[in-house]
PDB file of N, CA and C in Angstrom:
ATOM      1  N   UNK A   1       9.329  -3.150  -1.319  1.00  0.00           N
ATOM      2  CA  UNK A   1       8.803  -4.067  -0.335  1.00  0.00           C
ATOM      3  C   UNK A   1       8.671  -5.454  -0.954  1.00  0.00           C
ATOM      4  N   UNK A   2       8.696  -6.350  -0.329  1.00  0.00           N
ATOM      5  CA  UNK A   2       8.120  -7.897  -0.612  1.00  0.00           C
ATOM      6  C   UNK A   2       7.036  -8.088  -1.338  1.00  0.00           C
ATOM      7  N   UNK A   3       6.691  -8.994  -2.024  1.00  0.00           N
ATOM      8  CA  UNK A   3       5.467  -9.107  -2.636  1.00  0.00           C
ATOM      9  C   UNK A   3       4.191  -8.995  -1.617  1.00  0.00           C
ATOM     10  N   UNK A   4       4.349 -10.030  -0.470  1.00  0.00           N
ATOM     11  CA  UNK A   4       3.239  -9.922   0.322  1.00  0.00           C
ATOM     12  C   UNK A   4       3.233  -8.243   1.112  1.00  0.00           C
ATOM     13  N   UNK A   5       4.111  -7.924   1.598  1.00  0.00           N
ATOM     14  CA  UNK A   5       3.808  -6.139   1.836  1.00  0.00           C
ATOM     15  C   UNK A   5       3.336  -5.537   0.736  1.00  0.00           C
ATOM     16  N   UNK A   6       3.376  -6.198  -0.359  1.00  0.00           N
ATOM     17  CA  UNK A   6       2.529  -5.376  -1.467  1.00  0.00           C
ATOM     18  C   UNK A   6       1.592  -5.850  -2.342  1.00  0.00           C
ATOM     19  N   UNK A   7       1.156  -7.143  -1.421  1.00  0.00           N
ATOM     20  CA  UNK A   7      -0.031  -7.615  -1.894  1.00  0.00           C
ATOM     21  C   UNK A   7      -1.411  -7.326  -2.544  1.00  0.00           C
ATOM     22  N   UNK A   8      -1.674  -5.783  -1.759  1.00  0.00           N
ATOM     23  CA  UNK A   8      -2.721  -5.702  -1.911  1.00  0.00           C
ATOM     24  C   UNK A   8      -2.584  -4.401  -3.383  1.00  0.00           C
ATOM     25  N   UNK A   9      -2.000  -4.673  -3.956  1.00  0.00           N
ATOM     26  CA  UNK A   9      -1.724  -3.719  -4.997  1.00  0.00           C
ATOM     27  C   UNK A   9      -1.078  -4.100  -6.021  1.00  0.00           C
ATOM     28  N   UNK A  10      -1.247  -5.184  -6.183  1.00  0.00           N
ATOM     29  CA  UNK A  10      -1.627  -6.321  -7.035  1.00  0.00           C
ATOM     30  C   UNK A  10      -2.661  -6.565  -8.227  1.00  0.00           C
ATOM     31  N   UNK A  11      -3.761  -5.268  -7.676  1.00  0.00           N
ATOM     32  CA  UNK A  11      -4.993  -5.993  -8.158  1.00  0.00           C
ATOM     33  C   UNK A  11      -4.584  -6.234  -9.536  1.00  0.00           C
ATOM     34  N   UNK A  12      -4.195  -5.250 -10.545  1.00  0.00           N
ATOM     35  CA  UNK A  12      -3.970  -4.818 -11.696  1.00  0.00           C
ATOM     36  C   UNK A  12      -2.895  -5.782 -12.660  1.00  0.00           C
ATOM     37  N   UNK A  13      -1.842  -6.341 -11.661  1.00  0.00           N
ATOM     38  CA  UNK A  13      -0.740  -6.958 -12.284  1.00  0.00           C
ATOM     39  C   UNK A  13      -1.126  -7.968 -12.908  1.00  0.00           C
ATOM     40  N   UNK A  14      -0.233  -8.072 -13.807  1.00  0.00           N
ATOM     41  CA  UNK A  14       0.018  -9.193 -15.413  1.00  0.00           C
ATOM     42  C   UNK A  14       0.425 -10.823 -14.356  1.00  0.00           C
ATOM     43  N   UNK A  15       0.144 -11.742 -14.473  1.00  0.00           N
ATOM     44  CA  UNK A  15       0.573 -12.729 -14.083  1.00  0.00           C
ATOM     45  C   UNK A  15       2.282 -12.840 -14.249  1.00  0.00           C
ATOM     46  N   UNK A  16       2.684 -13.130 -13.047  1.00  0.00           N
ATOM     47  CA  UNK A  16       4.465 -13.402 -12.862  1.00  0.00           C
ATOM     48  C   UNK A  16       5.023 -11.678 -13.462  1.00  0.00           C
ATOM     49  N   UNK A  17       4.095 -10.484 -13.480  1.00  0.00           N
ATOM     50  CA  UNK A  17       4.716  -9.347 -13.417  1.00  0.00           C
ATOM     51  C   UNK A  17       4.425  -8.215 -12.543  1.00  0.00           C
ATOM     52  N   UNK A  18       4.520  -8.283 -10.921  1.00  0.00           N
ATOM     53  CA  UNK A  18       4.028  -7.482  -9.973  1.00  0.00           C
ATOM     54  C   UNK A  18       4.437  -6.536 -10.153  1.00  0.00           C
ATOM     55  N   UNK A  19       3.415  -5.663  -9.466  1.00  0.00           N
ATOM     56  CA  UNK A  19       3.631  -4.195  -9.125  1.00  0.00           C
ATOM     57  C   UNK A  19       4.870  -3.918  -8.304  1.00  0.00           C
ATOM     58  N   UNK A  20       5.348  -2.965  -8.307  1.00  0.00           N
ATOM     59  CA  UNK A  20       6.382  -2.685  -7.189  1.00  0.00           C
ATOM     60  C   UNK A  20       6.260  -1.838  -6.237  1.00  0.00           C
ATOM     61  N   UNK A  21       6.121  -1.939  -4.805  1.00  0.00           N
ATOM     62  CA  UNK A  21       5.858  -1.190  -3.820  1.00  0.00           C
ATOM     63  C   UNK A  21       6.955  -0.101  -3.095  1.00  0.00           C
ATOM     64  N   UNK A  22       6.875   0.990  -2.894  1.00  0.00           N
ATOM     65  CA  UNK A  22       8.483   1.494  -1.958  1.00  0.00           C
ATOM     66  C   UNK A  22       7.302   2.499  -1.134  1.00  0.00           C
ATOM     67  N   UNK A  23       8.233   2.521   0.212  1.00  0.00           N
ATOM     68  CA  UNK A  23       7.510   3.128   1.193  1.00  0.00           C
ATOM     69  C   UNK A  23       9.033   3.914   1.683  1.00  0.00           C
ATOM     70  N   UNK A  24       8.168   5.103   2.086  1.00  0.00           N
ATOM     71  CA  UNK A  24       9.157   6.392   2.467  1.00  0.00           C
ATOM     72  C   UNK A  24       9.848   5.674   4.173  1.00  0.00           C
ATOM     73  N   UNK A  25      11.338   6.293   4.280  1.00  0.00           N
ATOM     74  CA  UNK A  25      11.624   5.906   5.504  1.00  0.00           C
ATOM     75  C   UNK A  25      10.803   5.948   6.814  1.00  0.00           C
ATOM     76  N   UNK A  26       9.813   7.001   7.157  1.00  0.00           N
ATOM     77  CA  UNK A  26       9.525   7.176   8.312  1.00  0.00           C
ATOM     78  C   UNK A  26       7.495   5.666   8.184  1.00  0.00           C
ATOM     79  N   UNK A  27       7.237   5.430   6.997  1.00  0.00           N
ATOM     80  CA  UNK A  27       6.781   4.558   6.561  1.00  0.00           C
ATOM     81  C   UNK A  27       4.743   5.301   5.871  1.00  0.00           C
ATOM     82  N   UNK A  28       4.881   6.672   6.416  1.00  0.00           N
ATOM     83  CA  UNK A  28       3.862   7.662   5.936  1.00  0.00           C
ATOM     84  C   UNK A  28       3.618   7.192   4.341  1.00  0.00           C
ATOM     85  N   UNK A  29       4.842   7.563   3.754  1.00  0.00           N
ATOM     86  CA  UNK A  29       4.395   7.635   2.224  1.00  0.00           C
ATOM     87  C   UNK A  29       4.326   6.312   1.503  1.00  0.00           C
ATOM     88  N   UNK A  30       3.968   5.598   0.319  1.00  0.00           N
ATOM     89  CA  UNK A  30       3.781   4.801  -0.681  1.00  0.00           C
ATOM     90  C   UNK A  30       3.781   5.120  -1.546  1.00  0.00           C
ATOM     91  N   UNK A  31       4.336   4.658  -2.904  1.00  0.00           N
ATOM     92  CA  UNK A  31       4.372   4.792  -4.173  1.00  0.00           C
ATOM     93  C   UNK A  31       4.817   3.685  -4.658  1.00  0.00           C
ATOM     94  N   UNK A  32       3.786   3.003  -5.710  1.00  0.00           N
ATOM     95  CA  UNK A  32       3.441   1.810  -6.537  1.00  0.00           C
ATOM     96  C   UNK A  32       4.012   2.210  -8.270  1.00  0.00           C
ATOM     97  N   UNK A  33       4.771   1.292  -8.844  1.00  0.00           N
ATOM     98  CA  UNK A  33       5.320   1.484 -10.201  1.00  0.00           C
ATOM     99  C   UNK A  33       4.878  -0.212 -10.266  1.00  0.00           C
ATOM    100  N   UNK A  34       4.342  -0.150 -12.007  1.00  0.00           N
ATOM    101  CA  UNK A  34       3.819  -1.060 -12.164  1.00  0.00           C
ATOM    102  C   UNK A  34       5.290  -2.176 -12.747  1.00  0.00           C
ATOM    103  N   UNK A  35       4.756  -3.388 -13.657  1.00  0.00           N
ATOM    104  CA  UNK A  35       6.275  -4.367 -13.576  1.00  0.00           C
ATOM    105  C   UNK A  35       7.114  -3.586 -14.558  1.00  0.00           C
ATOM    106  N   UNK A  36       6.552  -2.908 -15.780  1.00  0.00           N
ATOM    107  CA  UNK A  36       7.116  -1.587 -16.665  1.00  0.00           C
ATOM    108  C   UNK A  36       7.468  -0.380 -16.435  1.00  0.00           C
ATOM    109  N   UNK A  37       7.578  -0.480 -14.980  1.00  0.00           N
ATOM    110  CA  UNK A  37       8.143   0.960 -14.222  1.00  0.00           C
ATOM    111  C   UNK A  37       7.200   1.825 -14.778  1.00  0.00           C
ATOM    112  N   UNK A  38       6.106   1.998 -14.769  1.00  0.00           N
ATOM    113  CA  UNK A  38       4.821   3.372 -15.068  1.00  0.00           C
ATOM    114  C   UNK A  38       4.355   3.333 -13.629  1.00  0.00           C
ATOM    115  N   UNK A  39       4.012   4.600 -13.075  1.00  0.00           N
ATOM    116  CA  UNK A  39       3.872   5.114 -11.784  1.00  0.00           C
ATOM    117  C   UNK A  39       2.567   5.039 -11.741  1.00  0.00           C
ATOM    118  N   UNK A  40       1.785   4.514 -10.675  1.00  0.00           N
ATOM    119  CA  UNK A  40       0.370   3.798 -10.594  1.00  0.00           C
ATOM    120  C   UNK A  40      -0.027   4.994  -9.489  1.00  0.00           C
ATOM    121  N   UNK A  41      -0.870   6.314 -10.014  1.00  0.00           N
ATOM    122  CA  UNK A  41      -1.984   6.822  -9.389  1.00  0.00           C
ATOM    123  C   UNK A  41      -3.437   6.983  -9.510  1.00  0.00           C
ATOM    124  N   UNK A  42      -3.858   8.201  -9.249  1.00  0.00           N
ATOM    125  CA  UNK A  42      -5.331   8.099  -9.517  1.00  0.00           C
ATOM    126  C   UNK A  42      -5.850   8.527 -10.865  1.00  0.00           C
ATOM    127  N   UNK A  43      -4.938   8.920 -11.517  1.00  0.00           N
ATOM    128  CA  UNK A  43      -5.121   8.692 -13.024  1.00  0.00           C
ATOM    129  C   UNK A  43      -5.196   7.430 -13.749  1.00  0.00           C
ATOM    130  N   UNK A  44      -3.768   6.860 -13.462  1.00  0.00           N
ATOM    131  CA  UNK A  44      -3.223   5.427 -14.332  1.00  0.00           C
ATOM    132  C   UNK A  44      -3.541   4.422 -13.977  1.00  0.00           C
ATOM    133  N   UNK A  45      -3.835   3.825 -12.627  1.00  0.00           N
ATOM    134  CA  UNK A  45      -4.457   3.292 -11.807  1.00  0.00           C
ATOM    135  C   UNK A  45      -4.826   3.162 -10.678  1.00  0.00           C
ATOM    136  N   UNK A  46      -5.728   3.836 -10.435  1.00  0.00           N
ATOM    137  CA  UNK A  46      -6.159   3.891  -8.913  1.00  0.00           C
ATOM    138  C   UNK A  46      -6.280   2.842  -7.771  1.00  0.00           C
ATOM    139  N   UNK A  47      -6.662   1.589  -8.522  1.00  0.00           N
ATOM    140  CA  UNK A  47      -6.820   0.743  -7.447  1.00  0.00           C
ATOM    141  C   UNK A  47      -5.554   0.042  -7.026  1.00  0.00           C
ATOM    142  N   UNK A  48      -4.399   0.772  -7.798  1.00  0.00           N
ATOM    143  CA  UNK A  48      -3.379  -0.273  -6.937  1.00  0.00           C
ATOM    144  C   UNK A  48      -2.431   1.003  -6.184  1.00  0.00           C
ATOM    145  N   UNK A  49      -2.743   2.344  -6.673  1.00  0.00           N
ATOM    146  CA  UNK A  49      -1.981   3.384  -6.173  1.00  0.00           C
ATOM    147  C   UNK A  49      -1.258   3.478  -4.893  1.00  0.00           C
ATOM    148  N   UNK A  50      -0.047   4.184  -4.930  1.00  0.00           N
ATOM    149  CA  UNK A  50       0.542   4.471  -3.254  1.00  0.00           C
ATOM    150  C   UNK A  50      -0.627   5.171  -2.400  1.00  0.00           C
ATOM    151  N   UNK A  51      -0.564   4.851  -1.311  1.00  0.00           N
ATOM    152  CA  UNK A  51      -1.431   5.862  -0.624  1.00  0.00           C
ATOM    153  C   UNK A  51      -0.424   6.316   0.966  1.00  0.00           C
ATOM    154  N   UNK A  52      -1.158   7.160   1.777  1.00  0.00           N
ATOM    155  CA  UNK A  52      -0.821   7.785   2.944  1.00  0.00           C
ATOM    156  C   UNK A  52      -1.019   6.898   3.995  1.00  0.00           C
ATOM    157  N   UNK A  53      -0.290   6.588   4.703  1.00  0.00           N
ATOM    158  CA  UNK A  53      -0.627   5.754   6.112  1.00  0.00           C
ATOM    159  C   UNK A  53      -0.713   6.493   7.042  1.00  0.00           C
ATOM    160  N   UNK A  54      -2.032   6.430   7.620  1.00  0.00           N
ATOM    161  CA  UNK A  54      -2.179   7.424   8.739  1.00  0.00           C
ATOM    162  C   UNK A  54      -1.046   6.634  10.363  1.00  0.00           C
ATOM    163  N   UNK A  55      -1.040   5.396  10.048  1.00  0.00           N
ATOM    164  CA  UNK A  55      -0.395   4.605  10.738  1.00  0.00           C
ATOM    165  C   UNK A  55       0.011   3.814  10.046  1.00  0.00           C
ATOM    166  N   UNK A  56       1.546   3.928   9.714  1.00  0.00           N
ATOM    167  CA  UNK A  56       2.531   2.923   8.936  1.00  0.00           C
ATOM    168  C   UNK A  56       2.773   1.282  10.209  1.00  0.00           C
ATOM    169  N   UNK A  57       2.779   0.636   9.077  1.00  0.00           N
ATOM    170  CA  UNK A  57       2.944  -0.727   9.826  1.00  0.00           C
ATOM    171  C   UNK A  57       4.646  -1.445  10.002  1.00  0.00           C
ATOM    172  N   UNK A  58       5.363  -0.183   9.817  1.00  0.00           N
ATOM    173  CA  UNK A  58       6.840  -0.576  10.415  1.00  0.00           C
ATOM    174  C   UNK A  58       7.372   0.122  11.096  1.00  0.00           C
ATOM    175  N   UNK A  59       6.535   0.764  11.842  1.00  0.00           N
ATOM    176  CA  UNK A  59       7.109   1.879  13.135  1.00  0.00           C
ATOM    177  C   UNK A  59       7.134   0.614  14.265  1.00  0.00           C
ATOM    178  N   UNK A  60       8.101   0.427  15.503  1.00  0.00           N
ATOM    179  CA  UNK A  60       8.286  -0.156  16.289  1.00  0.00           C
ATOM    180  C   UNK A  60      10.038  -0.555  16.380  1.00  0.00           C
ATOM    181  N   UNK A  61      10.310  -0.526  17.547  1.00  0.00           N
ATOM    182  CA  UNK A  61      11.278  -1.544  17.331  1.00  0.00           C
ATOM    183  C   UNK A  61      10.981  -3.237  18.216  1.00  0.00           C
ATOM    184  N   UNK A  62      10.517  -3.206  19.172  1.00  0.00           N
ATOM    185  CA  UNK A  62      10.325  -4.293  19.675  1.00  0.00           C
ATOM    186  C   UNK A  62       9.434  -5.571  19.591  1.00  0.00           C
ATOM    187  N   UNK A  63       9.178  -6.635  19.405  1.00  0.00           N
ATOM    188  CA  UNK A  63       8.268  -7.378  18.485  1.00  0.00           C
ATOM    189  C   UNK A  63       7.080  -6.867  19.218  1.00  0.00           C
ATOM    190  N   UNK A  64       6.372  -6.150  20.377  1.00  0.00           N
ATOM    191  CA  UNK A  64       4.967  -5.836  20.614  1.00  0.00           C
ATOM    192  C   UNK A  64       4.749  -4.511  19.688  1.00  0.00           C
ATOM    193  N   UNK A  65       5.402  -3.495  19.834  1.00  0.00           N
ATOM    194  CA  UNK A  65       5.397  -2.286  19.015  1.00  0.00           C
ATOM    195  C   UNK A  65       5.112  -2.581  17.614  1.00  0.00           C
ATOM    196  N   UNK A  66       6.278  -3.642  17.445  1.00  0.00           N
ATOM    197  CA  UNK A  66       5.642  -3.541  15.565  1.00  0.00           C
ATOM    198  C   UNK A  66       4.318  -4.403  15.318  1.00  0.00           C
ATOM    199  N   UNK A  67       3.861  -5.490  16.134  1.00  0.00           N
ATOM    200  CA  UNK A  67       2.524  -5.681  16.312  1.00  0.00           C
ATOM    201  C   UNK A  67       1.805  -5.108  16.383  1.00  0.00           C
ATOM    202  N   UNK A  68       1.642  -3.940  17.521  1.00  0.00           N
ATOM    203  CA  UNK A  68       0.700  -2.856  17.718  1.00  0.00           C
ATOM    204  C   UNK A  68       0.671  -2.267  16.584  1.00  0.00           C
ATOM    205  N   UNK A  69       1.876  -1.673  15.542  1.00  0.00           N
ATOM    206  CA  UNK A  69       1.662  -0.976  14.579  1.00  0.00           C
ATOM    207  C   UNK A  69       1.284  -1.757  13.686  1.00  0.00           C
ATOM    208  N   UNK A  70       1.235  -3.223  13.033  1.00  0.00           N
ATOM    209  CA  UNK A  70       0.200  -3.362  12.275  1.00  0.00           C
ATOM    210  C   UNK A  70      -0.877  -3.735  12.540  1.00  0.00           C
ATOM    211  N   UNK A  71      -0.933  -3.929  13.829  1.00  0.00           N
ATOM    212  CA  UNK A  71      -2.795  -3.856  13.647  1.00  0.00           C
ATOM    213  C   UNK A  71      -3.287  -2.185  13.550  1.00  0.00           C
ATOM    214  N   UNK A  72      -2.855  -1.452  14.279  1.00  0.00           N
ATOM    215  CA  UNK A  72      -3.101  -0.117  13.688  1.00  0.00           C
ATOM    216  C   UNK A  72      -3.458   0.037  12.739  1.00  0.00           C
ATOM    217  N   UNK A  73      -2.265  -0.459  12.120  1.00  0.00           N
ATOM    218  CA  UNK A  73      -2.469   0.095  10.403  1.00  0.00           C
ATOM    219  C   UNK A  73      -3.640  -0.790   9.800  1.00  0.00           C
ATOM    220  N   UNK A  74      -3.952  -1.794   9.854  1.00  0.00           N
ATOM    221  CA  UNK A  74      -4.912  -2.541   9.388  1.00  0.00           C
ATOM    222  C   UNK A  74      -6.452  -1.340   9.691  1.00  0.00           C
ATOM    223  N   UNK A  75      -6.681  -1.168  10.798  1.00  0.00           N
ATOM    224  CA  UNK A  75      -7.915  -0.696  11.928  1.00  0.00           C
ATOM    225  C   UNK A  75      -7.719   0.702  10.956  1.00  0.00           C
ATOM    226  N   UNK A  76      -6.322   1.895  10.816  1.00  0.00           N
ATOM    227  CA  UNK A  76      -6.806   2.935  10.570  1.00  0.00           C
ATOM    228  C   UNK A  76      -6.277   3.459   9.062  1.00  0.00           C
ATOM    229  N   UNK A  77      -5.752   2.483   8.134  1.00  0.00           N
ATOM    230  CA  UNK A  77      -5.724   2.393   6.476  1.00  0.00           C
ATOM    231  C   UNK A  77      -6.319   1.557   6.034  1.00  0.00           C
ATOM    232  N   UNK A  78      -5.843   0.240   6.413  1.00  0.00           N
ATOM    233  CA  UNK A  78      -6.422  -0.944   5.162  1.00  0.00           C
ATOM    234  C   UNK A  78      -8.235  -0.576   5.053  1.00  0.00           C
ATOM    235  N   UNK A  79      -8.637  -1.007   6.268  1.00  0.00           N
ATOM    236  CA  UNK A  79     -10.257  -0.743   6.374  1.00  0.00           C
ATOM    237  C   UNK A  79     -10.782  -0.172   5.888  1.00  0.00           C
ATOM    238  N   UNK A  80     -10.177   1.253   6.037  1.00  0.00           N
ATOM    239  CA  UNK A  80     -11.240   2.709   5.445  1.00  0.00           C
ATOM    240  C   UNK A  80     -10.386   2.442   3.662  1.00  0.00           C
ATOM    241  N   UNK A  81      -9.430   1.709   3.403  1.00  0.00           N
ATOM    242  CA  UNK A  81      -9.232   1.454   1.896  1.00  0.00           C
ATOM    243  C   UNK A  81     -10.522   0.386   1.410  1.00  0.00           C
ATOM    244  N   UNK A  82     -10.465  -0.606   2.121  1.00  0.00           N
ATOM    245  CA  UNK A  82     -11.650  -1.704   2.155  1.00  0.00           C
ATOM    246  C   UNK A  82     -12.940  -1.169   1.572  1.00  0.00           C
ATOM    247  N   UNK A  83     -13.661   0.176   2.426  1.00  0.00           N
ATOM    248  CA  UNK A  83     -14.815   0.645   2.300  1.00  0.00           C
ATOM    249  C   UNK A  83     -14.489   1.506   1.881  1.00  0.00           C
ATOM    250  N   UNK A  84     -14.339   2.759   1.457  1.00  0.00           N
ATOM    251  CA  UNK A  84     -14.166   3.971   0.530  1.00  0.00           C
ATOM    252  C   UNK A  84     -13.314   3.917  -0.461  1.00  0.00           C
ATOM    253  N   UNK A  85     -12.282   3.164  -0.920  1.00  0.00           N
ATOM    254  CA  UNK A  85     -11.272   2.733  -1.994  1.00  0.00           C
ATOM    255  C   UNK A  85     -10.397   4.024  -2.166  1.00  0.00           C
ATOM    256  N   UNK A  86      -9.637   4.185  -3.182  1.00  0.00           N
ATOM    257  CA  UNK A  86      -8.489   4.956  -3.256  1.00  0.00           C
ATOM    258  C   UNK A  86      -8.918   6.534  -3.745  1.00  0.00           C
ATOM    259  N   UNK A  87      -9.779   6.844  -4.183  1.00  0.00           N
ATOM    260  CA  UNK A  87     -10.118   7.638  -5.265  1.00  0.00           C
ATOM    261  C   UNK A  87     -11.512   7.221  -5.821  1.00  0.00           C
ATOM    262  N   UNK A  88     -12.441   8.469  -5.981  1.00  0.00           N
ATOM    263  CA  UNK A  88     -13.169   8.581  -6.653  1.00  0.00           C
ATOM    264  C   UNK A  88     -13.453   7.814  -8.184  1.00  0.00           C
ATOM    265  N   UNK A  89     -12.495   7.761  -8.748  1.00  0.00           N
ATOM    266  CA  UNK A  89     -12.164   6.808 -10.149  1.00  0.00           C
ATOM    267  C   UNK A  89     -12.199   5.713 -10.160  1.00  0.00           C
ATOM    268  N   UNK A  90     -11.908   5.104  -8.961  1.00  0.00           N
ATOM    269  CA  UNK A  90     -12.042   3.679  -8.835  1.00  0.00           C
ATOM    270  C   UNK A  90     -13.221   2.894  -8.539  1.00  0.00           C
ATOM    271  N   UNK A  91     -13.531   1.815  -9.260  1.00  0.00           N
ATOM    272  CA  UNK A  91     -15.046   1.227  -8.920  1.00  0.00           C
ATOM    273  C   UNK A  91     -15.194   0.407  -7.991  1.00  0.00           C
TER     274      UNK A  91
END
């Protein structure tokens, strides 16, 4: 993904060496590799880890649909990431 689609998983990165984001085709899955290609979970790092989209924000085809789907996704991932975070491990 783009840097800004993977903004928020960032927290961790080296200045001018981002994380790298890839999201599964149907847009459910995430998985974060850091700029050294090491795979960022709830072991290695939690706060920038892939996580599950209960509502992926590139389902749509028409510009209202893919609107609707990211505010979705904002309302039913980012948020509950906001307030409960990724994992237990994370502060």
């Amino acid at each position: 993904m783009s840097l800004m689609g993977a903004l928020l998983h960032q927290n961790t990165a080296k200045l001018f060496r981002t994380n790298k984001k890839f999201l599964s085709f149907d847009g459910y899955f995430e998985v974060v590799y850091s700029a050294d290609n090491r795979l960022l979970d709830e072991v290695t790092e939690p706060t920038d880890m892939g996580t599950y989209n209960y509502s992926p924000s590139t389902a749509g085809e028409s510009e209202k649909e893919k609107r609707d789907a990211k505010e979705y996704h904002f309302w039913n991932d980012m948020i509950p990431y906001f307030i409960y975070h990724n994992s237990n491990y994370q502060p």
